[in-house]
Structure formats: C-alpha cells, structure tokens
Protein backbone atom coordinates (compact mmCIF):
# COMPACT_ATOMS: atom_id res chain seq x y z
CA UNK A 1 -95.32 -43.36 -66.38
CA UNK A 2 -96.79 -42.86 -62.81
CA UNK A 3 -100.07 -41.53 -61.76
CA UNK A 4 -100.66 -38.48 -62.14
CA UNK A 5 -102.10 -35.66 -60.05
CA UNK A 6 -105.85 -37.21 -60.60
CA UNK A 7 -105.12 -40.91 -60.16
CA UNK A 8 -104.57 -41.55 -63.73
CA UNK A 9 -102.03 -44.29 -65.05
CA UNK A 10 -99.88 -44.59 -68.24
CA UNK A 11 -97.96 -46.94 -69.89
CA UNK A 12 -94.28 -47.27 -69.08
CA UNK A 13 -92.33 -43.90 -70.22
CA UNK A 14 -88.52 -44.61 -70.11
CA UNK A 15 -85.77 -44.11 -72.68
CA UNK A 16 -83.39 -46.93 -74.09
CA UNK A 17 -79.97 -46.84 -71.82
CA UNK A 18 -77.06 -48.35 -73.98
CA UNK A 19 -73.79 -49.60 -71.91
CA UNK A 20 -73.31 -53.11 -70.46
CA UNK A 21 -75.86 -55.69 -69.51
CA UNK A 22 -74.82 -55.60 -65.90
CA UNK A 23 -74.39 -51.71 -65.84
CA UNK A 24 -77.10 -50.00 -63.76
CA UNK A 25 -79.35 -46.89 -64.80
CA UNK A 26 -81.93 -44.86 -63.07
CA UNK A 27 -85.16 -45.00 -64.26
CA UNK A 28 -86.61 -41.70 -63.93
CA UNK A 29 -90.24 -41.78 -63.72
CA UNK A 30 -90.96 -38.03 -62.49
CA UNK A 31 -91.88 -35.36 -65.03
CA UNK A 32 -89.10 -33.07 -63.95
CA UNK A 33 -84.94 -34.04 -64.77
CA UNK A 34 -83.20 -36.09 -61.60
CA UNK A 35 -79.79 -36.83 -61.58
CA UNK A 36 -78.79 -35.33 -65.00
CA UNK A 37 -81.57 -37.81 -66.37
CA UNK A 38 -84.81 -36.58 -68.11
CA UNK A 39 -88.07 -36.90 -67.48
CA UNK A 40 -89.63 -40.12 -68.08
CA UNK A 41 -86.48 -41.73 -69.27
CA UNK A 42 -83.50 -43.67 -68.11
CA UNK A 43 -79.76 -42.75 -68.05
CA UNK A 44 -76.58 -43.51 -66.22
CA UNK A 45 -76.62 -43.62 -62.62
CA UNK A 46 -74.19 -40.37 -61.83
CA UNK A 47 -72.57 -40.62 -58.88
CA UNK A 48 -70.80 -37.26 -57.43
CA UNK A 49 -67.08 -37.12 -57.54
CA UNK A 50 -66.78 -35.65 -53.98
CA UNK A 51 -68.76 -38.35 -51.36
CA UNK A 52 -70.09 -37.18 -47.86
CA UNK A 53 -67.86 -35.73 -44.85
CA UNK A 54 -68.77 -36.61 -41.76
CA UNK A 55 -67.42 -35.00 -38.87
CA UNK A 56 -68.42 -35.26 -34.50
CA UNK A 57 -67.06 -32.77 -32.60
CA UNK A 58 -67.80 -32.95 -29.00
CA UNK A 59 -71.76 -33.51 -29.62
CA UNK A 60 -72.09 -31.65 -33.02
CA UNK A 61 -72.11 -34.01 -35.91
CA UNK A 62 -71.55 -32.44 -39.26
CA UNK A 63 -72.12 -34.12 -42.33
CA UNK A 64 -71.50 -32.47 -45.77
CA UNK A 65 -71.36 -33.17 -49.60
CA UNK A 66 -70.68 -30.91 -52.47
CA UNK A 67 -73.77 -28.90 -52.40
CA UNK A 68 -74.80 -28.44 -48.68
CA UNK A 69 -73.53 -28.45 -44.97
CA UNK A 70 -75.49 -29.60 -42.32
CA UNK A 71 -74.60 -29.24 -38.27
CA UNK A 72 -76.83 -31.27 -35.92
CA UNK A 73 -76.60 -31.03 -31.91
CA UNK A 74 -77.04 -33.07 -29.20
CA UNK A 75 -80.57 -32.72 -29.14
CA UNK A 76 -80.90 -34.30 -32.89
CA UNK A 77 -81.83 -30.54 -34.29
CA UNK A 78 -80.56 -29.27 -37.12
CA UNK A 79 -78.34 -25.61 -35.88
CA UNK A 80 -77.00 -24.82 -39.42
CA UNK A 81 -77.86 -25.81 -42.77
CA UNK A 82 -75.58 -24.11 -45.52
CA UNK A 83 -76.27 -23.71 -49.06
CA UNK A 84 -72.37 -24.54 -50.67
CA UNK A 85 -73.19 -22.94 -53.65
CA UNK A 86 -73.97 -19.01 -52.14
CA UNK A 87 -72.63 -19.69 -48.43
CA UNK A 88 -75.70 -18.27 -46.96
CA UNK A 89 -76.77 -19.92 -43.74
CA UNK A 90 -80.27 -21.23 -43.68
CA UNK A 91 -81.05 -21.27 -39.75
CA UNK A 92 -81.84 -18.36 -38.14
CA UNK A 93 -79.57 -17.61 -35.20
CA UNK A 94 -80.75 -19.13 -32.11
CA UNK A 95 -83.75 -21.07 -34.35
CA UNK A 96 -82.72 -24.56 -35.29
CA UNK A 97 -84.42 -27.05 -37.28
CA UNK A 98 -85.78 -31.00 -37.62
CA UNK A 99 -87.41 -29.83 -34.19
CA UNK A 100 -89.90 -32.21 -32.67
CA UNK A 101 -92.51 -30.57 -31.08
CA UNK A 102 -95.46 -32.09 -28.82
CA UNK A 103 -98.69 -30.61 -28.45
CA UNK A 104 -101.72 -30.93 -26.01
CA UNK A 105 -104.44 -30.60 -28.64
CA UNK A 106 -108.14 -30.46 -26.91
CA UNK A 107 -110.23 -28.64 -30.24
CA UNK A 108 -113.51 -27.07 -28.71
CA UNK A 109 -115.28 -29.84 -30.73
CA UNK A 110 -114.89 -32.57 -33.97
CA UNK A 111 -111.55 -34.30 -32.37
CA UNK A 112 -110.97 -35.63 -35.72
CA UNK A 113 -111.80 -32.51 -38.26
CA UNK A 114 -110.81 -29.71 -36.16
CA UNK A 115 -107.49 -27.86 -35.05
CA UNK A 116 -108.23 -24.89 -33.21
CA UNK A 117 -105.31 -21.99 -32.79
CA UNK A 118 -104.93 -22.63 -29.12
CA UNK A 119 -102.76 -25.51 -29.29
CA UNK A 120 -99.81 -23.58 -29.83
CA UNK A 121 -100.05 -22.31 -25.92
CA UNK A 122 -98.74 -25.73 -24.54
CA UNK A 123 -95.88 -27.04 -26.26
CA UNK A 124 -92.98 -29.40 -25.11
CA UNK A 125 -89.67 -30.05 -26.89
CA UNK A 126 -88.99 -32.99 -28.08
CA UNK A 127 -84.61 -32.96 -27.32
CA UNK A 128 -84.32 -35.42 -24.84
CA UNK A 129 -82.99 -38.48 -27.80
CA UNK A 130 -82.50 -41.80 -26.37
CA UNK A 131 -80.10 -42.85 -28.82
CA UNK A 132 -77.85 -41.65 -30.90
CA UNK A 133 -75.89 -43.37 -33.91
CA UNK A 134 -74.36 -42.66 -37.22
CA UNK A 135 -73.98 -45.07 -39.95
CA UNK A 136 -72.05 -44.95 -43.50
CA UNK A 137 -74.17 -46.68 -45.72
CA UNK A 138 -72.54 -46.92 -49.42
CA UNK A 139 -71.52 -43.61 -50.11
CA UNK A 140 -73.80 -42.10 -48.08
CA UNK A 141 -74.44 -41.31 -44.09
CA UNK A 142 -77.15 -41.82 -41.74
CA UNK A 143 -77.67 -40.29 -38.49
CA UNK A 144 -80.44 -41.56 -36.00
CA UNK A 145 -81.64 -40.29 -33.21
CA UNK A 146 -84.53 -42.08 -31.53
CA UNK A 147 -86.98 -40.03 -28.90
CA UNK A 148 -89.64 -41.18 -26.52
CA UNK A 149 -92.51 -38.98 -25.68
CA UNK A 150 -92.21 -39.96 -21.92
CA UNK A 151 -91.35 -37.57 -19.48
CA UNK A 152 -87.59 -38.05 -18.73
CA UNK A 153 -87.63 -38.62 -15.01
CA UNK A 154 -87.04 -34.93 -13.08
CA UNK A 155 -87.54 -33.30 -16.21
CA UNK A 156 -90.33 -30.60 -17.04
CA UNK A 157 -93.40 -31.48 -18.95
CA UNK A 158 -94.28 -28.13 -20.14
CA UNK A 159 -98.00 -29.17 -19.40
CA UNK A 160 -97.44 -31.67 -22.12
CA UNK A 161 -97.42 -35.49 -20.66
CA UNK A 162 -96.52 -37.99 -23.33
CA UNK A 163 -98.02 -42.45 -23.44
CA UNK A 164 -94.73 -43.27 -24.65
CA UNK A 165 -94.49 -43.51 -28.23
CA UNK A 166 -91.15 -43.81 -29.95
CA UNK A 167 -90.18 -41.90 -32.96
CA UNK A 168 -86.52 -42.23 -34.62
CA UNK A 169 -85.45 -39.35 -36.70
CA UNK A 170 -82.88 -40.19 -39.17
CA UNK A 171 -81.10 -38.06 -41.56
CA UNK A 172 -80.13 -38.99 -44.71
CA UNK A 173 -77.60 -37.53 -47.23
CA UNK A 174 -75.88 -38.82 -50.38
CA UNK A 175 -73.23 -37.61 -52.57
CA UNK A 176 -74.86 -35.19 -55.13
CA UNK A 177 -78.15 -34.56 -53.13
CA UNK A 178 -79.31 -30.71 -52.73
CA UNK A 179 -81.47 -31.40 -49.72
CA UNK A 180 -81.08 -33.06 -46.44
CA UNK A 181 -83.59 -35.85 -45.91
CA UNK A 182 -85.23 -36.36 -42.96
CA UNK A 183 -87.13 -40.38 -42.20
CA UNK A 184 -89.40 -40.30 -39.18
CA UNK A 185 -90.59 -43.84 -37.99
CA UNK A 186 -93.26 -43.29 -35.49
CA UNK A 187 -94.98 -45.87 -33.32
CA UNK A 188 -97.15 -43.77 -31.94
CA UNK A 189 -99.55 -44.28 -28.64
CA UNK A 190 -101.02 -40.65 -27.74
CA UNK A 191 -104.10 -39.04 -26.69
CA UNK A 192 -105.49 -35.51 -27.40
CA UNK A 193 -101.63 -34.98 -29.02
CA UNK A 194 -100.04 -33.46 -32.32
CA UNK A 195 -96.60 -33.66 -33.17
CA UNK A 196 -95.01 -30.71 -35.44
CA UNK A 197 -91.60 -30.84 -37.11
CA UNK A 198 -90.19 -27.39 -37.00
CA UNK A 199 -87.38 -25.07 -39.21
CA UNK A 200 -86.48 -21.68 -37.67
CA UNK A 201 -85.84 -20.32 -41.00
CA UNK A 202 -83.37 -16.90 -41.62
CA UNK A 203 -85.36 -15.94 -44.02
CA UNK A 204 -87.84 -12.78 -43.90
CA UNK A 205 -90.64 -13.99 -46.39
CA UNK A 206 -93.77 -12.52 -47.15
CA UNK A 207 -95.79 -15.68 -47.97
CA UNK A 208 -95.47 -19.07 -48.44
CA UNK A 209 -95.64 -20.56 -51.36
CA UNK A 210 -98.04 -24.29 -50.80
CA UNK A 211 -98.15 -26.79 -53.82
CA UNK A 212 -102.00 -27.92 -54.78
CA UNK A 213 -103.32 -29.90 -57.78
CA UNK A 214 -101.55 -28.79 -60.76
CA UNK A 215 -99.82 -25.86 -59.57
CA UNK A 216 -99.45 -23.76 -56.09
CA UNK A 217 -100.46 -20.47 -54.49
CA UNK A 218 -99.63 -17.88 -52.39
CA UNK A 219 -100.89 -16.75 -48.51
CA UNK A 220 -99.55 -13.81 -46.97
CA UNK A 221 -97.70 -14.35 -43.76
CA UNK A 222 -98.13 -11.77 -41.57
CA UNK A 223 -100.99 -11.67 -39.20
CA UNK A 224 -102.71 -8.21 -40.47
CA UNK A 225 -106.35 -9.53 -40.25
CA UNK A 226 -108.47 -11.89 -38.63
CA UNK A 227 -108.57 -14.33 -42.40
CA UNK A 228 -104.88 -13.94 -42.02
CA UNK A 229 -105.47 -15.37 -38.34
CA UNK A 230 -107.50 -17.94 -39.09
CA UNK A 231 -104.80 -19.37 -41.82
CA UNK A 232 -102.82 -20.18 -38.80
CA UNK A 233 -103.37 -23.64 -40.56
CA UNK A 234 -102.95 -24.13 -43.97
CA UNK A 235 -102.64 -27.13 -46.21
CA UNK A 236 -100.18 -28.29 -49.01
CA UNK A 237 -99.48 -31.12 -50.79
CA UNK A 238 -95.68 -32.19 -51.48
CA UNK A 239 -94.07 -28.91 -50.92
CA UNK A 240 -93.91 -25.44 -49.23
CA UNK A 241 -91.61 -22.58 -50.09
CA UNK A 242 -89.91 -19.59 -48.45
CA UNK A 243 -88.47 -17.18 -50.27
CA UNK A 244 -86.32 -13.32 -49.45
CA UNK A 245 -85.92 -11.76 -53.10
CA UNK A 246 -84.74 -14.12 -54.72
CA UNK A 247 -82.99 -16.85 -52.24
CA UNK A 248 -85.53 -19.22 -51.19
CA UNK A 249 -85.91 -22.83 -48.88
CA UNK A 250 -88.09 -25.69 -50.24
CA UNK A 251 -89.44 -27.99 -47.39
CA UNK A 252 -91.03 -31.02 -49.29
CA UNK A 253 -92.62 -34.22 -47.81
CA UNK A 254 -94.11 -37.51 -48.79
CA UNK A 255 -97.39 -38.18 -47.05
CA UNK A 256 -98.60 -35.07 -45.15
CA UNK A 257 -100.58 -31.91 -45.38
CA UNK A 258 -101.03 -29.68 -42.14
CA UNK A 259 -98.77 -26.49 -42.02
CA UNK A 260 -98.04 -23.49 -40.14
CA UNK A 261 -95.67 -20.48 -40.69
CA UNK A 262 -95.38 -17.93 -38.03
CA UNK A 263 -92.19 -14.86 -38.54
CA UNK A 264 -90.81 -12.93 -35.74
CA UNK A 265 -88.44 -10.49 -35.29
CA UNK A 266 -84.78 -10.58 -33.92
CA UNK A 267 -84.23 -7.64 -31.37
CA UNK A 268 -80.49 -8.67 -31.48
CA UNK A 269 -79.23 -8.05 -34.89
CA UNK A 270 -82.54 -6.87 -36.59
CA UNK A 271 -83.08 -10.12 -38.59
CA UNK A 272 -86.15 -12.07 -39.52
CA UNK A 273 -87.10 -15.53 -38.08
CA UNK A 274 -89.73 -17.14 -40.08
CA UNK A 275 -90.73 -20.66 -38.70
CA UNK A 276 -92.44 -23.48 -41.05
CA UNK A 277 -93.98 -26.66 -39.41
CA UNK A 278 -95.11 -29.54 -40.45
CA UNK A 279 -98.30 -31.37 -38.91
CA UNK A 280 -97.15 -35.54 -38.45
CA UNK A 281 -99.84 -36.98 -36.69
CA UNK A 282 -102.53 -36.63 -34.30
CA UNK A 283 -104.43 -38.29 -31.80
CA UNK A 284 -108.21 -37.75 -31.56
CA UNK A 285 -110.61 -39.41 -29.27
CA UNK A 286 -113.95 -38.75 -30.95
CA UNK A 287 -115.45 -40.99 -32.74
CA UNK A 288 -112.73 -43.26 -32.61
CA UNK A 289 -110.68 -43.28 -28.74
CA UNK A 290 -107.85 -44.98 -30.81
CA UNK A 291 -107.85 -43.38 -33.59
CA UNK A 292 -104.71 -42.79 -35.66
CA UNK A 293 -102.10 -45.11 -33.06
CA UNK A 294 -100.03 -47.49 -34.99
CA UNK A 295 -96.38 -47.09 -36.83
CA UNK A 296 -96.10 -44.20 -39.74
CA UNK A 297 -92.91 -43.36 -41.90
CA UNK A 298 -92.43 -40.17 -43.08
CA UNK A 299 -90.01 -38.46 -45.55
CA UNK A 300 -89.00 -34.93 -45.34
CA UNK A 301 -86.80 -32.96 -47.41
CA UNK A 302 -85.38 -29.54 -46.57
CA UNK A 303 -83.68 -27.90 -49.23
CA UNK A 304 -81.45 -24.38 -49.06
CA UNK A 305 -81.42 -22.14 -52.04
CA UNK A 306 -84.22 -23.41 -53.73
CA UNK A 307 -86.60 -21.79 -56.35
CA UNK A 308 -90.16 -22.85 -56.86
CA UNK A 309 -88.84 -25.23 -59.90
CA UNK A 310 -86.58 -26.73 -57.08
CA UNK A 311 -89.73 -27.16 -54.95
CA UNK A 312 -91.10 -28.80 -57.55
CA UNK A 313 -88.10 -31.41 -58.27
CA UNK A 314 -87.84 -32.70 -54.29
CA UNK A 315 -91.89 -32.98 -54.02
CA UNK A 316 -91.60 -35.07 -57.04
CA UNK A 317 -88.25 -36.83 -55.99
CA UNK A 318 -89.89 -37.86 -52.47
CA UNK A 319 -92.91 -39.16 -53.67
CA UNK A 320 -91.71 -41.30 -56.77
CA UNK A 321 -88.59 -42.19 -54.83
CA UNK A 322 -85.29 -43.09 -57.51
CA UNK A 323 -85.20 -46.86 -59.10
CA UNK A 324 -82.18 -48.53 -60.24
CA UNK A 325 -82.66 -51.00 -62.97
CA UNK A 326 -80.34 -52.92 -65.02
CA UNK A 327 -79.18 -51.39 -68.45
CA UNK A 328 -80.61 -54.81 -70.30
CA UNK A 329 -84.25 -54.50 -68.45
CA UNK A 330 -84.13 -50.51 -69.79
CA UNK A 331 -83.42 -51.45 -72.86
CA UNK A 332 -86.73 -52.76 -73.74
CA UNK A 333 -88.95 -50.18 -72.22
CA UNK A 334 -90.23 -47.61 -74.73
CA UNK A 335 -88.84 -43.89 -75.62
CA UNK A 336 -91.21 -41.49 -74.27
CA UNK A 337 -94.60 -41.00 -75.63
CA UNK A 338 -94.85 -37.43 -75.12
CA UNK A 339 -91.72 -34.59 -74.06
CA UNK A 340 -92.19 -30.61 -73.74
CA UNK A 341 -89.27 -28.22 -74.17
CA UNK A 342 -90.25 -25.78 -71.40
CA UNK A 343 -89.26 -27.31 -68.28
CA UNK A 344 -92.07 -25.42 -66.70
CA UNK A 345 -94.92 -26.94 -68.41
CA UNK A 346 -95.00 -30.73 -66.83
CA UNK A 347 -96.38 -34.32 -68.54
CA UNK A 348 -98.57 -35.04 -65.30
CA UNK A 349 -100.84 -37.82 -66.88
CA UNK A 350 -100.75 -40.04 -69.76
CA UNK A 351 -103.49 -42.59 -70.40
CA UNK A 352 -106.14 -44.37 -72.67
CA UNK A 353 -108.98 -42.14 -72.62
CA UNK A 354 -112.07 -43.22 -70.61
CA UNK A 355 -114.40 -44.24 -73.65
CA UNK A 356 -112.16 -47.22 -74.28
CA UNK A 357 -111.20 -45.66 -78.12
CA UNK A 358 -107.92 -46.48 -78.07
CA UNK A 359 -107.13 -42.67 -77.95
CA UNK A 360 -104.01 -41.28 -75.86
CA UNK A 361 -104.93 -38.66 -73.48
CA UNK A 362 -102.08 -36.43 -72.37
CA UNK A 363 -102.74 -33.46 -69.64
CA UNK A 364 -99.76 -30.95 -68.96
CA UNK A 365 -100.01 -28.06 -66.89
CA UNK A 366 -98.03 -24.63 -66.29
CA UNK A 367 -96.27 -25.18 -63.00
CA UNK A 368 -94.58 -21.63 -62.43
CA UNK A 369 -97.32 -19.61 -62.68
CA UNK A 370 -96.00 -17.84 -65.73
CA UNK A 371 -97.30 -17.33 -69.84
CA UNK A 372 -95.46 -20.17 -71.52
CA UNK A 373 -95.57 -21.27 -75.06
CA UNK A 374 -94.28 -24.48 -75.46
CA UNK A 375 -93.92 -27.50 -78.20
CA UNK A 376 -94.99 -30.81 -77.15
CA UNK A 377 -93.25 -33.75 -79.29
CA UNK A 378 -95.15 -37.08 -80.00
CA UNK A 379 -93.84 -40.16 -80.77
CA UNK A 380 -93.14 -40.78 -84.23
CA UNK A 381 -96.13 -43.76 -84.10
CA UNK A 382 -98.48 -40.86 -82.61
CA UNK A 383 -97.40 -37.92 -84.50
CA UNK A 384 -99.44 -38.64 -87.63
CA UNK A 385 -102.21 -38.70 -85.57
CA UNK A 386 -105.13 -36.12 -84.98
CA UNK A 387 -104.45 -33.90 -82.21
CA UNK A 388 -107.30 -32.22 -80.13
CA UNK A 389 -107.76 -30.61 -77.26
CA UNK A 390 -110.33 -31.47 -74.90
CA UNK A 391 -111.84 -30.85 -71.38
CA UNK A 392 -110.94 -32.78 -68.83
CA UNK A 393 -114.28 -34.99 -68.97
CA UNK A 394 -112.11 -35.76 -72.19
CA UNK A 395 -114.76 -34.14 -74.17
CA UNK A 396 -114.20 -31.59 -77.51
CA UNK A 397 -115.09 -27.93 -76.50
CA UNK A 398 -118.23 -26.49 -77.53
CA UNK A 399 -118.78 -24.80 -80.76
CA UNK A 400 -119.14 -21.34 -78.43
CA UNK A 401 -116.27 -22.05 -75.78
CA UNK A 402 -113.46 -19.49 -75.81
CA UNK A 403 -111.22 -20.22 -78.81
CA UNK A 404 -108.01 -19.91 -76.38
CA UNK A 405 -109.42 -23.80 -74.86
CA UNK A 406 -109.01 -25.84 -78.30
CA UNK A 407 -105.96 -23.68 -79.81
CA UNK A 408 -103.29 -25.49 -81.50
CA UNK A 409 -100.75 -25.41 -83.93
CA UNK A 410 -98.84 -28.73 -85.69
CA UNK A 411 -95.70 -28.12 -87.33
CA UNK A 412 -94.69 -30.71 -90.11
CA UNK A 413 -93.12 -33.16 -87.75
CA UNK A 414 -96.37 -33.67 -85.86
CA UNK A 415 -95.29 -31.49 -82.91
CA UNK A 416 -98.17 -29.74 -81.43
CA UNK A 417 -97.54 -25.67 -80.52
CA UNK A 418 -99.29 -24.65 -77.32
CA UNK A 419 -99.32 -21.18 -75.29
CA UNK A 420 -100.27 -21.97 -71.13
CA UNK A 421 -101.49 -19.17 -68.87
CA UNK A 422 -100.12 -19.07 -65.46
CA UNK A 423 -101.42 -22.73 -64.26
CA UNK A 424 -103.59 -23.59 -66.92
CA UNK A 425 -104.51 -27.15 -67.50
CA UNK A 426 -104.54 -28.19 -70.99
CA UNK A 427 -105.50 -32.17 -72.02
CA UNK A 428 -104.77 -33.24 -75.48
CA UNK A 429 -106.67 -36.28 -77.29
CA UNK A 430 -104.24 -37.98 -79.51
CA UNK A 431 -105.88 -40.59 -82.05
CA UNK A 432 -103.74 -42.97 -83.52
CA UNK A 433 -103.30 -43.37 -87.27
CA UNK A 434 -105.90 -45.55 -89.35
C-alpha cells in the first residue's frame, strides 16, 4: 500500500489476478477504483473499445476519445474542452485554457515566503510556441508544444522580459481517460518571475473547493471583503474544484500548491467566466540569487464534469501514477488487508504501529464531507483479532473522552461497524490473534 497522507507505509495491498503468466494487470495502489479495478488490488488492464481521434485542421488540433473532446490552437491553449457524456462545453467563450502566463513578481519583502496581490498587474502570454508536434504513442496521442520565455524579436513584452528558459507543454490522452493531461518540463533560468497555468472556466461557481490533509474545504469566490481579498492566494494539495449546481471541473496536479480563482462577468451573452490558476514555479533572489533554477516536471489534469469524488480519483491517479505488472508477479502479492463499502470513506494508511507490537494500525477518513456509516472488512488472519480505536498518537482514548471517539461495533465475521462525521479521522488498532 502507499504512503499515506502522514508519511506512513504499509505492506503491499493487491489482490490475486488469475489469467496467463504473460497477461498484464494493473496494480492499483490508490484507495479509490481506477480502471474498473479496486482499491488496493489488481485486475485486468481494460483497454477502451473506441481509441483516440486525432484531427488538424488548419492550426486547430483536436484530439478525442470516448469520454471527452479537446480543441487546441496555434498558440498550444486549450479553446474547448467537452464533456462527451452531457455535451456541455467547459471553456468559457473567448477564455481558453493550458495558458502559460509570465509574471514580474517583486513582493514588498521575503522573496522566497511572500506573494503579494500586485503581481497580477504585469502579465505576458506565453503563445508564441517554438515547436509544435504530435505523436501517436500506443493507443494514445501526444501533442507538444515547446515555449521560450524570450522575447520573440519585434514582439511586445508586456513589461514582462524573460532569461530564456524553455518549457514544453505536452498533452496527453488515452483511450478511456476522463481528463486531459497536461506534462510541463521546465528548465527554468528566471529572476523576480512566476509562471501560472491558466483555465477560463464557463462555469459560474461560488467557491472552490481545495483538497487538504484528509479531506477539503470551501472559500468563497467573490471578492466581498478585504479576507476575501487577501485569499487572492490560496493553497491546495492534489486537487481544486469548480462547481455550477451540480456540473463541476476538477483541476488536479502532482507536485504543486499555489492557486488563484478570480470570476468575471460576460457583457456579451450574460455568462460567467471563472478563471483557476495554478502557481509552477518562481524565482526569488533573497536569500538565495539562484534560487529555484534547474529542470521541474509537472503533471496536470483537467477534468470536465467532475464531482468532488472525481476530484478525488485524478489527485490520487496523478500522484500514484498506474503500474502494469505481470499476472504471475500479482499472483503472489496478498488480498487486501483492510476494504470499506462506502466509497467515500478512504484506507489512507496502513502500518505497524509505532511501539513495535506487532499491531496493525489502519486510519480511514470521510472524504465527502458527509455522515457515513460504513463496515470495514479485515482479513480473515486479522478478523479474530481485537479491534480498537485509538488517537492518532496510536493511543486508547481516555476513560472521559467523548464516547463517539472509541465507538464500534463487530459483527460475527470480524467486520468492524463505524459511523464518520463529515471528515472525521478515525484510526483503528488491530491486534493479531494469540
């Protein structure tokens, strides 16, 4: 099983996969279900029936697969992004997105630990590529376009100079995939810079929805008061979330945390633009003049019709990317330890407990933010064992701690019976059988 939200480690958590020696599986090491494969197990590899479409007209390129349509332009922007199942468009008209965006970024003071709002005042489009090429790899398609941060010769800086660093933005989809992945390589040389990835979103949301440690919460979007100005950045870890009633857009990533959401209004047809951006990388002079320059890769996923449990999957999907293993090498890795029927409570950690006992210690969490009850099945070498629930020093509760903390139930089989609040944390000490 993979770490978990706090660092810890578990023991291997995949299923037996029957079939051929040669045949290959996916080994599914998230706590949500990829592929039509469960969490923390293995299964067939399933490949979609219908492959990827890839179409240039004049200097569009279109690339589609059974679940989404994507156009990109010229520039290496994304200018529509279509949700196959509904047919709603996901770009706001005239908005596009995968926008790079280049920032002068001079904070009053602290280089390094500061952002201050009046970097958004000089700002210079990245949509000058260098390159451009598309590639069919397996059943798949690529599209690159590579971008230097160099004035083009003639061209207007916007105030914004660049030192030449080179970024290559690829996008990646595959047949079955529900989001459009976006690779960034950047070798990156700048001063007193920050590079934003943008999405012109047509989507009139109220507040966006930012993944923390074991859960997520909400921050209003429009600027009403002067905390609502000073959120003009706002942190997240693998995903953010947009939602109008009940049609949403996930944006997840792999390795970054800085964003900002602004919405504006469409005189035109009376819509809603709401724009989400991603903070890359910046380039601080104090304390260190070189600070951050070198190469970075980043993953980004953008994903149209999504729901929070959506948002969840592609965080998780990006940052324990798929594995491929023979059907002979899954065969000898264990069933899981531990499973939960309610899809919105998660497995996020399984490990020995810290005292060395040789006691499993399992932490789940609500993810949705809901009241769940939900039945978590052992293994049938655990389930004889005593079940308690601890804190997460891995300690029993307190004779006088609320009785809600240590409630459980055990039906005959050794399942244990839990009821989550919205986001609640629970950690369960499982001691094996003497």
């Amino acid at each position: 099983m993979a770490g978990g939200a706090d660092g810890a480690v578990g023991g291997d958590c995949v299923g037996g996969a029957g079939g051929a020696a040669g045949a290959r599986v996916l080994l599914n090491t998230a706590p949500v279900p990829r592929r039509g494969v469960p969490a923390y197990t293995a299964g067939p590899v399933r490949r979609s029936a219908e492959g990827v479409v890839v179409i240039r007209a004049g200097d569009t390129i279109s690339v589609e697969n059974a679940a989404l349509r994507a156009e990109i332009d010229a520039t290496g922007a994304i200018t529509s992004l279509v949700d196959r199942v509904s047919g709603r468009e996901s770009i706001a008209p005239g908005a596009c997105g995968a926008l790079l965006q280049l920032h002068r970024d001079t904070p009053n003071a602290w280089d390094a630990w500061d952002i201050d709002e009046f970097y958004r005042h000089v700002v210079r489009d990245l949509d000058e590529p260098t390159s451009v090429e598309v590639s069919e790899e397996g059943a798949g398609v690529r599209v690159r376009f590579t971008y230097s941060t160099s004035v083009p010769e003639g061209a207007e800086s916007s105030g914004v100079t660049g030192a030449g660093s080179t970024i290559v933005k690829t996008f990646v989809l595959l047949p079955g995939d529900e989001s459009l992945e976006i690779v960034l390589d950047i070798d990156w040389h700048e001063r007193k810079k920050v590079l934003k990835l943008g999405f012109g979103l047509d989507v009139r949301a109220a507040s966006l929805s930012s993944e923390i440690q074991f859960g997520h919460l909400d921050r209003p979007i429009p600027v009403n008061t002067s905390w609502d100005a000073a959120r003009f950045e706002t942190c997240a870890h693998r995903w953010v979330h947009l939602a109008e009633g009940d049609y949403g857009v996930a944006i997840a990533n792999d390795s970054t945390y800085g964003h900002d959401v602004l919405r504006t209004l469409r005189e035109d047809d009376g819509g809603t633009t709401t724009t989400a951006r991603l903070t890359l990388v910046r380039s601080p002079e104090f304390p260190d003049p070189a600070a951050d320059h070198g190469r970075y890769t980043f993953r980004v996923a953008v994903r149209p019709g999504a729901g929070i449990a959506e948002a969840m999957e592609e965080g998780y999907r990006l940052n324990l990317p798929e594995r491929e293993v023979s059907a002979a090498v899954a065969a000898t890795a264990s069933a899981p330890l531990v499973t939960v029927d309610s899809p919105r409570v998660l497995v996020e950690t399984v490990k020995l407990a810290e005292d060395r006992s040789g006691d499993l210690v399992v932490r789940l969490y609500e993810a949705s933010g809901a009241r769940v009850p939900a039945r978590v099945q052992l293994d049938a070498a655990l389930a004889g064992g005593e079940v308690t629930a601890v804190d997460l020093l891995e300690r029993s509760f307190a004779e006088d701690a609320p009785a809600f903390r240590s409630a459980l139930d055990r039906d005959e089989d050794g399942a244990v019976r839990l009821v989550f609040h919205p986001f609640e944390i629970k950690t369960l000490r499982v001691s094996r059988q003497s």
